[in-house]
C-alpha atoms as a PDB file:
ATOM      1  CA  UNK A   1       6.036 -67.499 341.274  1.00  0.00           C
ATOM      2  CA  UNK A   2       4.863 -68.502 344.631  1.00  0.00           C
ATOM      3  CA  UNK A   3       4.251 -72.087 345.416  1.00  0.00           C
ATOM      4  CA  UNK A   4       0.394 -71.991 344.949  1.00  0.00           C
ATOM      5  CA  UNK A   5       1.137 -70.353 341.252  1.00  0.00           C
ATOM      6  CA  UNK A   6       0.334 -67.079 342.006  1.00  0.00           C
ATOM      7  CA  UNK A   7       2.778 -64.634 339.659  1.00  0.00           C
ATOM      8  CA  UNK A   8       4.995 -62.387 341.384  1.00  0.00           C
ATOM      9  CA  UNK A   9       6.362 -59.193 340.674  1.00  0.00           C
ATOM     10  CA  UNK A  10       9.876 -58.593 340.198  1.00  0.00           C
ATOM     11  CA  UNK A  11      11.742 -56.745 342.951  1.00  0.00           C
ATOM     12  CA  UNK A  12      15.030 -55.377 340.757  1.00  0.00           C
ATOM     13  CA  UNK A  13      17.742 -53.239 343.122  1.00  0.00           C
ATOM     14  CA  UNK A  14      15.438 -49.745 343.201  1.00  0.00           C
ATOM     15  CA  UNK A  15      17.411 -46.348 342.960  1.00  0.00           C
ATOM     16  CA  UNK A  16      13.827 -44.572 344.735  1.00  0.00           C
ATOM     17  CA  UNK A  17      15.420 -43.460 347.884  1.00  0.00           C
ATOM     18  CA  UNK A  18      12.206 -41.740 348.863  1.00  0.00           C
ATOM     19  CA  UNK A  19      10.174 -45.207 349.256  1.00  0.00           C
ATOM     20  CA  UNK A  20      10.643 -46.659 352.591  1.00  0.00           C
ATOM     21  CA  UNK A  21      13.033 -49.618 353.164  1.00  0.00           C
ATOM     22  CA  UNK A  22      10.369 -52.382 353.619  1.00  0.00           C
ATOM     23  CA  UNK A  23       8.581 -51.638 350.473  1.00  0.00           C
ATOM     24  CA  UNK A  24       8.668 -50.841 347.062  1.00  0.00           C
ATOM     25  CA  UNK A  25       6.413 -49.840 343.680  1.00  0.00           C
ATOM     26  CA  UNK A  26       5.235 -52.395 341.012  1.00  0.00           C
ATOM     27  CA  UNK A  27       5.104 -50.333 337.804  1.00  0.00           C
ATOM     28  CA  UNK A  28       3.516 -51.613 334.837  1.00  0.00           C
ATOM     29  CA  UNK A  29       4.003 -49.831 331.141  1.00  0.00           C
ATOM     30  CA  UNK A  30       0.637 -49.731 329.363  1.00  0.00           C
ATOM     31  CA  UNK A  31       0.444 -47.963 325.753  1.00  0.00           C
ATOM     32  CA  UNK A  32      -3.370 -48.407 323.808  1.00  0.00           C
ATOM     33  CA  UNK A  33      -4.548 -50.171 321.002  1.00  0.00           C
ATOM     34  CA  UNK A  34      -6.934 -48.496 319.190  1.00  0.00           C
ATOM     35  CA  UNK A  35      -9.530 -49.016 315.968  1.00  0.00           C
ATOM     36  CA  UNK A  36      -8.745 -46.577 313.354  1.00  0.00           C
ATOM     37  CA  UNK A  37     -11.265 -43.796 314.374  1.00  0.00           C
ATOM     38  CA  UNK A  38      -9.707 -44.006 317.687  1.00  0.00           C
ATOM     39  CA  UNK A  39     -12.001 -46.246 319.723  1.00  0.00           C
ATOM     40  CA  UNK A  40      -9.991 -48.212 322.607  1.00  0.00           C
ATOM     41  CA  UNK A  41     -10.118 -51.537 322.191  1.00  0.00           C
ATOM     42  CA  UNK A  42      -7.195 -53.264 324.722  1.00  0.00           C
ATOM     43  CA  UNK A  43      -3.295 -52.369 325.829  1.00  0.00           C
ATOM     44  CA  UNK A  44       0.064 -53.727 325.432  1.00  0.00           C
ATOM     45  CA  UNK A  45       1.175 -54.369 328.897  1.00  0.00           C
ATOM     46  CA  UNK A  46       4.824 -53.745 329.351  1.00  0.00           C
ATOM     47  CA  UNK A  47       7.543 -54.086 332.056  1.00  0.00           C
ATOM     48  CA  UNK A  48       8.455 -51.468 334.104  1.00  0.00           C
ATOM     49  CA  UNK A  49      10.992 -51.289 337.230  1.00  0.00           C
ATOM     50  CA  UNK A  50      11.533 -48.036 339.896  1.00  0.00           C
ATOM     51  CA  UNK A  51      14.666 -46.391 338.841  1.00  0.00           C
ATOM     52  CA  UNK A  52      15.064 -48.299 335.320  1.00  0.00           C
ATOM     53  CA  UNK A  53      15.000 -46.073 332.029  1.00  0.00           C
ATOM     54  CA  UNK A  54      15.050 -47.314 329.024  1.00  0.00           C
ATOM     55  CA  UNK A  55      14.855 -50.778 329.230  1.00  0.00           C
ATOM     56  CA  UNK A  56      15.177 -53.643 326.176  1.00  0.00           C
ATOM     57  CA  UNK A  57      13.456 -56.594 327.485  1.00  0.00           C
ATOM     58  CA  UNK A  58      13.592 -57.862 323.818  1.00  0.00           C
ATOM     59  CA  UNK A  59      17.457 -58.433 323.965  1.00  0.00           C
ATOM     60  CA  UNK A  60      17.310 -60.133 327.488  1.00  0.00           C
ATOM     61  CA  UNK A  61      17.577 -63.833 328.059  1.00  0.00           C
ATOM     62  CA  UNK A  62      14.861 -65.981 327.515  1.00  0.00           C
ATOM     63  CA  UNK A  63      15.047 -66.509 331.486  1.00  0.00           C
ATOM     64  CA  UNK A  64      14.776 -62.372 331.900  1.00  0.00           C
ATOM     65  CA  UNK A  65      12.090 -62.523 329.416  1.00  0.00           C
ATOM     66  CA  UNK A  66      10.051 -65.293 331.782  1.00  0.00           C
ATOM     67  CA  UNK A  67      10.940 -63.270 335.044  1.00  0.00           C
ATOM     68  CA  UNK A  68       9.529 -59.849 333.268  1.00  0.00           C
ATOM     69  CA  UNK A  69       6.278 -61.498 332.038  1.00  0.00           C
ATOM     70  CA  UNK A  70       5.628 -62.425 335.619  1.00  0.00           C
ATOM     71  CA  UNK A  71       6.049 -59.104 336.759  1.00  0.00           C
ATOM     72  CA  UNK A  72       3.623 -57.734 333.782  1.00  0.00           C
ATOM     73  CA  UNK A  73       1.252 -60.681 335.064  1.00  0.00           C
ATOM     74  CA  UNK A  74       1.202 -59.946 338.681  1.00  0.00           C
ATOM     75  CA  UNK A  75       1.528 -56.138 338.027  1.00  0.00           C
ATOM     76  CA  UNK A  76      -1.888 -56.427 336.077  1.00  0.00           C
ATOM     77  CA  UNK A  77      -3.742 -58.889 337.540  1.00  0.00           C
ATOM     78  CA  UNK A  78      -2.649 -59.795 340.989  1.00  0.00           C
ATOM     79  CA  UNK A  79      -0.808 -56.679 343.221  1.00  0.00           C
ATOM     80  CA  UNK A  80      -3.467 -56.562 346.348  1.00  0.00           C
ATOM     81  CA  UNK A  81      -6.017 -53.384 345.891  1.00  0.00           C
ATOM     82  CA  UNK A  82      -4.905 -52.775 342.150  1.00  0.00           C
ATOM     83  CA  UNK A  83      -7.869 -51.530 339.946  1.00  0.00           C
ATOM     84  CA  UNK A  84      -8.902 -53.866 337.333  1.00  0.00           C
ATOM     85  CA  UNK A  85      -8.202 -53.010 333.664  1.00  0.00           C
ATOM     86  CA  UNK A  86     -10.573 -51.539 331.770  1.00  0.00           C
ATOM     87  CA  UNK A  87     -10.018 -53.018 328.886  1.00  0.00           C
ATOM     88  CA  UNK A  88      -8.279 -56.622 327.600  1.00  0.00           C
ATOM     89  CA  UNK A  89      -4.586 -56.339 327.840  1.00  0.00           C
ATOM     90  CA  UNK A  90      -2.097 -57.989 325.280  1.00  0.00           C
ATOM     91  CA  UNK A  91       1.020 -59.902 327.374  1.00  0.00           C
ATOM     92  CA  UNK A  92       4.331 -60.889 325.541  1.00  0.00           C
ATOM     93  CA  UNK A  93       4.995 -64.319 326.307  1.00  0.00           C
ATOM     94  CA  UNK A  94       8.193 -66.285 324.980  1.00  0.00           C
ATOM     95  CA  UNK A  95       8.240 -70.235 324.417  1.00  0.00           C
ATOM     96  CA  UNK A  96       9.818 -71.235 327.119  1.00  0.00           C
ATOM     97  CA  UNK A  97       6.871 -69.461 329.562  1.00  0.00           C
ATOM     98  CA  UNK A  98       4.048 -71.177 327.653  1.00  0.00           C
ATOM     99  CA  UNK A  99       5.245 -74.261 327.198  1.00  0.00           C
ATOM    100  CA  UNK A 100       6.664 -74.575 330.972  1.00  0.00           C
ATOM    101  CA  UNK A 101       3.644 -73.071 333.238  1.00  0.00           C
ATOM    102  CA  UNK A 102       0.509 -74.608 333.650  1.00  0.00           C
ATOM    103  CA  UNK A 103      -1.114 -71.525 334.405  1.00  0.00           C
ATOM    104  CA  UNK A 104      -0.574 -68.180 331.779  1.00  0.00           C
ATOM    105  CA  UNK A 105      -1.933 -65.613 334.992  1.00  0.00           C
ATOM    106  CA  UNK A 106      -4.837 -64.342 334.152  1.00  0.00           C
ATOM    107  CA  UNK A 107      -8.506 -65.576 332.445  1.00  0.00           C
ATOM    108  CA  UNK A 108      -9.148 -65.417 329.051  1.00  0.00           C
ATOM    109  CA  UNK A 109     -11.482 -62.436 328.992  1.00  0.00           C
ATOM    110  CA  UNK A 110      -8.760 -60.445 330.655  1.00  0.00           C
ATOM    111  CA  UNK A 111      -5.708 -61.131 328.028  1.00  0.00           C
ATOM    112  CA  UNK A 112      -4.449 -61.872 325.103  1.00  0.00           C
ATOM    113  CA  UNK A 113      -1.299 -63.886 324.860  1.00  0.00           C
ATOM    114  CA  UNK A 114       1.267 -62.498 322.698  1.00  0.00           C
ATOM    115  CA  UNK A 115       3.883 -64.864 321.694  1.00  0.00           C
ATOM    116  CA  UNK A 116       7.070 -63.018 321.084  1.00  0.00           C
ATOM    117  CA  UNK A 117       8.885 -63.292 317.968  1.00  0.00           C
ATOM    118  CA  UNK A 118      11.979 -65.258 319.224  1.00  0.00           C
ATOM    119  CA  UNK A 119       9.369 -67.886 319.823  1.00  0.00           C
ATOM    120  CA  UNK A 120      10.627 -71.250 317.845  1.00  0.00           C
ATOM    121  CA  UNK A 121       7.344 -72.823 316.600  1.00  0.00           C
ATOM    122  CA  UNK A 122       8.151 -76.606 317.527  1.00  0.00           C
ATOM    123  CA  UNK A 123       5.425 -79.116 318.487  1.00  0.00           C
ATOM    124  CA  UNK A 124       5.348 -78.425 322.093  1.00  0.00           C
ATOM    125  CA  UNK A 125       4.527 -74.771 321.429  1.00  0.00           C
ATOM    126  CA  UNK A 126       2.068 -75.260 318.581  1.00  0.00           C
ATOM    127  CA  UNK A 127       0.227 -77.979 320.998  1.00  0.00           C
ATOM    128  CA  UNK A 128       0.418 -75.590 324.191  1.00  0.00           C
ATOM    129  CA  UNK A 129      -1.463 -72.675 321.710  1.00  0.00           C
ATOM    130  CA  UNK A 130      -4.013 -75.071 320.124  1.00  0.00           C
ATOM    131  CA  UNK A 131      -5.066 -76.167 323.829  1.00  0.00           C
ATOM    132  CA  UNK A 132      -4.987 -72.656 324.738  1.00  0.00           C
ATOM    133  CA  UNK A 133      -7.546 -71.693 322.276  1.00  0.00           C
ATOM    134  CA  UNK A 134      -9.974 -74.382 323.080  1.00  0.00           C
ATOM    135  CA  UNK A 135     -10.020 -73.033 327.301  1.00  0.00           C
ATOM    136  CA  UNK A 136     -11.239 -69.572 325.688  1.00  0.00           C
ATOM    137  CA  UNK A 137      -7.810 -67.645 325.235  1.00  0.00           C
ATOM    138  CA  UNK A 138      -7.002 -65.268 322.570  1.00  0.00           C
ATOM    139  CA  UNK A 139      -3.105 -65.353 320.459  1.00  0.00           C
ATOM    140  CA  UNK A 140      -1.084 -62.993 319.115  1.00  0.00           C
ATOM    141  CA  UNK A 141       2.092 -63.286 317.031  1.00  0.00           C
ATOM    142  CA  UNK A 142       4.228 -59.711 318.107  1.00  0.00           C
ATOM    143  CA  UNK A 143       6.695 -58.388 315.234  1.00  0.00           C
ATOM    144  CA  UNK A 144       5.099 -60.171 312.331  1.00  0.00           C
ATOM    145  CA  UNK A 145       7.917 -60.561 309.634  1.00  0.00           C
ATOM    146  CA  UNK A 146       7.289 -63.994 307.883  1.00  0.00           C
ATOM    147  CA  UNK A 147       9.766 -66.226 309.424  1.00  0.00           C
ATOM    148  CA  UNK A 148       8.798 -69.748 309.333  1.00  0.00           C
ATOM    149  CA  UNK A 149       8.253 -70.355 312.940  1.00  0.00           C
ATOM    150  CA  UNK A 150       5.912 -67.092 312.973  1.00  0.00           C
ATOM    151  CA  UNK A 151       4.016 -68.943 309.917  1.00  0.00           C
ATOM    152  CA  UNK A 152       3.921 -71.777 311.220  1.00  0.00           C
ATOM    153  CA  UNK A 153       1.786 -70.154 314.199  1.00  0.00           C
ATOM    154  CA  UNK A 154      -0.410 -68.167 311.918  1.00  0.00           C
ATOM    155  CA  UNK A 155      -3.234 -70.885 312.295  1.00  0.00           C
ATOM    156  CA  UNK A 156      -3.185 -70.270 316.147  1.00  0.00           C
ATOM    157  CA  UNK A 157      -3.846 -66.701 316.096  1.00  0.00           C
ATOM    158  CA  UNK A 158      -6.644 -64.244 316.653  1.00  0.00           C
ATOM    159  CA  UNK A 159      -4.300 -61.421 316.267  1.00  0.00           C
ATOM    160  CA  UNK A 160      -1.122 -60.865 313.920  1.00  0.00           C
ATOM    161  CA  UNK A 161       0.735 -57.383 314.566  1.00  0.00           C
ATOM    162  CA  UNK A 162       3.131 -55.776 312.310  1.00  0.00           C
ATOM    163  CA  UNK A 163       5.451 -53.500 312.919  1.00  0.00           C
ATOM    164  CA  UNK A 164       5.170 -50.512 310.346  1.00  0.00           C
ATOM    165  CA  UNK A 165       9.064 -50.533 310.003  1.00  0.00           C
ATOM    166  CA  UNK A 166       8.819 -54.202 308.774  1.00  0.00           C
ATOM    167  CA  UNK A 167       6.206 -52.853 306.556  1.00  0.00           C
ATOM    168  CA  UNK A 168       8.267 -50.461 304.806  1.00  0.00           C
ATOM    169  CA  UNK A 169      11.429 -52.470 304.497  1.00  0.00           C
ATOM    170  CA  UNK A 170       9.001 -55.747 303.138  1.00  0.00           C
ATOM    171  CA  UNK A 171       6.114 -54.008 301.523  1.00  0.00           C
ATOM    172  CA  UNK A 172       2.700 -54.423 301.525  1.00  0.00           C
ATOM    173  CA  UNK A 173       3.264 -58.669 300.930  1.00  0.00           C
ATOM    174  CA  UNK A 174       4.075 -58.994 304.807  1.00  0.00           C
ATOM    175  CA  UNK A 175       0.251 -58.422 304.931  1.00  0.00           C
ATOM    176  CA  UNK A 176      -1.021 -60.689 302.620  1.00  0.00           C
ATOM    177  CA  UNK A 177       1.248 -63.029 304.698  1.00  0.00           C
ATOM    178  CA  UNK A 178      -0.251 -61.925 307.889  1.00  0.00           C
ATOM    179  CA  UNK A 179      -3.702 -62.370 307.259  1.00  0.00           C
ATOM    180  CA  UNK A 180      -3.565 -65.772 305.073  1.00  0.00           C
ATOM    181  CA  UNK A 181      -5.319 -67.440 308.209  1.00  0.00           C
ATOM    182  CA  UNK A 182      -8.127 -64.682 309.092  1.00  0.00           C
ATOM    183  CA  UNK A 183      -6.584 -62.703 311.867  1.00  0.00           C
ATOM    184  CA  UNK A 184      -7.298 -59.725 312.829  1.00  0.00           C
ATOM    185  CA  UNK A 185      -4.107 -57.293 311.695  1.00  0.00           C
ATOM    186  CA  UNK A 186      -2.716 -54.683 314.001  1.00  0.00           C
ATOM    187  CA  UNK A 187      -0.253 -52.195 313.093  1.00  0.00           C
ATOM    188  CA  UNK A 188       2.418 -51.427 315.437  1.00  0.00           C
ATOM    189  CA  UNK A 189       4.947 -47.645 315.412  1.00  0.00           C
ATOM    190  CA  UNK A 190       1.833 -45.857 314.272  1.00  0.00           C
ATOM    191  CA  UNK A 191       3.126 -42.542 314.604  1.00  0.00           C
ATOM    192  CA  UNK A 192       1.686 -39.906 311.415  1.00  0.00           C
ATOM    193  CA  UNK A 193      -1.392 -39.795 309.739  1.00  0.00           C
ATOM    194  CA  UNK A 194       0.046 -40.841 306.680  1.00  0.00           C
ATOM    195  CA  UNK A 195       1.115 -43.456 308.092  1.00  0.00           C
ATOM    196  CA  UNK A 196      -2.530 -44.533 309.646  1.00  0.00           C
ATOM    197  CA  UNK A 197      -3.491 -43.740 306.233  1.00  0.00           C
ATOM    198  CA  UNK A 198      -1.869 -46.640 304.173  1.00  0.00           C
ATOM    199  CA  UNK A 199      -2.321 -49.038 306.849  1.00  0.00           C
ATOM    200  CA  UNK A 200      -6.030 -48.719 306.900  1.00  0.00           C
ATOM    201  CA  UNK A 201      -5.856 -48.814 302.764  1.00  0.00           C
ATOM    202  CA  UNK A 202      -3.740 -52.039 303.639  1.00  0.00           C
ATOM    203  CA  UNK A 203      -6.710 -53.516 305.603  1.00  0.00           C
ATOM    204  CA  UNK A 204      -5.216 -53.373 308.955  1.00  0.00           C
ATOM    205  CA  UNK A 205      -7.783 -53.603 311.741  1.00  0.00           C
ATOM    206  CA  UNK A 206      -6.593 -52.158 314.995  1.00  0.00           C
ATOM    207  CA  UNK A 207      -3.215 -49.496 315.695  1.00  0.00           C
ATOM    208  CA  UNK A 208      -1.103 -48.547 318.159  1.00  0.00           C
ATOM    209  CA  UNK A 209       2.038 -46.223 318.149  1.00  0.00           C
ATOM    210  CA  UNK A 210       2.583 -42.605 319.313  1.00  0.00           C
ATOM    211  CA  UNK A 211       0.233 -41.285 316.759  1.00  0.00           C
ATOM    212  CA  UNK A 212      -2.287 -42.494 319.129  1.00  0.00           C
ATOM    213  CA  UNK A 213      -0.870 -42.294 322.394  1.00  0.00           C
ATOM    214  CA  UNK A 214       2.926 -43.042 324.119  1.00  0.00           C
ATOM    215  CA  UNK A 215       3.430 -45.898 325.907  1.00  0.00           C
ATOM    216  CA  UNK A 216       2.405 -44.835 329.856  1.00  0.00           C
ATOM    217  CA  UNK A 217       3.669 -45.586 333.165  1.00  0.00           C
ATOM    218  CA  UNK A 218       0.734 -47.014 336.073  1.00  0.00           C
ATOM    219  CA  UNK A 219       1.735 -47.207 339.095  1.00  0.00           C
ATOM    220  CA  UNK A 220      -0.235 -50.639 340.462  1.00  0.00           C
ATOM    221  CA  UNK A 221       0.692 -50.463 344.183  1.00  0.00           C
ATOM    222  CA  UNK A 222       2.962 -51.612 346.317  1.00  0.00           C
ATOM    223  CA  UNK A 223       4.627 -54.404 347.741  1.00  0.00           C
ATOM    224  CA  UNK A 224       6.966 -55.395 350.275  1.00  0.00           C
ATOM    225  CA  UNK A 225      10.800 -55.339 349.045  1.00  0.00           C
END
């Protein structure tokens, strides 16, 4: 992040041999969110690197993790001449970025915060959301599954998403769970109509998952290496 607080994107070591050696892509992953009769409603924003297939952000370090959200920030919101989004975009964010920055990026009509699940639900956290929500920001919990930190947060959020695998392996309690505070309840892996089927019969409000479109590549510019 740059002095002033402006996010940066992160320059990884690029495999493009084709770009020239002053510069380089910023690549953002973007894959819809949709209402059940397919209506667009907002994306999960996702990192993306030149040269990088493949990538499990989840698994990194909490410090990877910050670095990556910065790059999803800036990719979105701040690379010079990058078109706006068209719709509101969802942003992981774990703990350690909330509670630490000042600043999340962006304004709250143009994202959602989406607290990861790693994200251990202590005071400093649950403080840093509450004031959140009273500038005007929305929350998310990602990869709902009922632990007690993810509970915990339940009061904070506009959004809860599920991830249909959790659904299957917990059953249909998870939502009950999920939407004990009023949240709106997005279903995540969406990939069959069968699938869409029970989850609307579940009362879920918004999808995403293949069944609706892949996860994309956007390619927001570029900056000097």
């Amino acid at each position: 992040m740059t002095p002033g607080g402006r996010p940066e994107p992160w320059i990884m070591p690029r495999s493009d041999s084709q770009l020239g050696a002053g510069s380089t892509r910023v690549l953002l992953g973007r894959q819809g969110i949709f209402t059940a009769d397919r209506e667009l409603v907002g994306y999960e924003l996702l990192f993306r690197a030149p040269g990088q297939i493949g990538l499990r952000v989840d698994l990194w370090s909490a410090r990877q993790q910050d670095r990556a959200t910065e790059h999803v920030i800036a990719a979105a919101f701040h690379v010079a001449g990058g078109q706006p989004l068209d719709r509101v975009g969802f942003v992981n964010f774990t703990r350690s970025y909330l509670v630490d920055h000042d600043w999340v990026g962006f304004s709250p009509p143009d994202g959602v915060i989406e607290v990861v699940e790693s994200a251990f639900a202590d005071e400093a956290l649950r403080v840093r959301l509450s004031d959140l929500r009273a500038q005007g920001y929305q929350i998310a919990i990602d990869d709902f599954v009922g632990t007690t930190s993810q509970v915990a947060l339940l009061e904070h959020a506009d959004f809860v998403k599920i991830d249909v695998r959790d659904l299957v392996s917990q059953g249909p309690d998870l939502v009950a769970r999920a939407r004990s505070h009023g949240s709106t309840l997005v279903a995540e892996r969406v990939e069959t109509r069968a699938m869409l089927a029970w989850c609307v019969e579940l009362g879920f409000d918004l999808f995403q998952g293949h069944g609706f479109e892949p996860a994309i590549i956007v390619d927001r510019g570029r900056v000097a290496a």
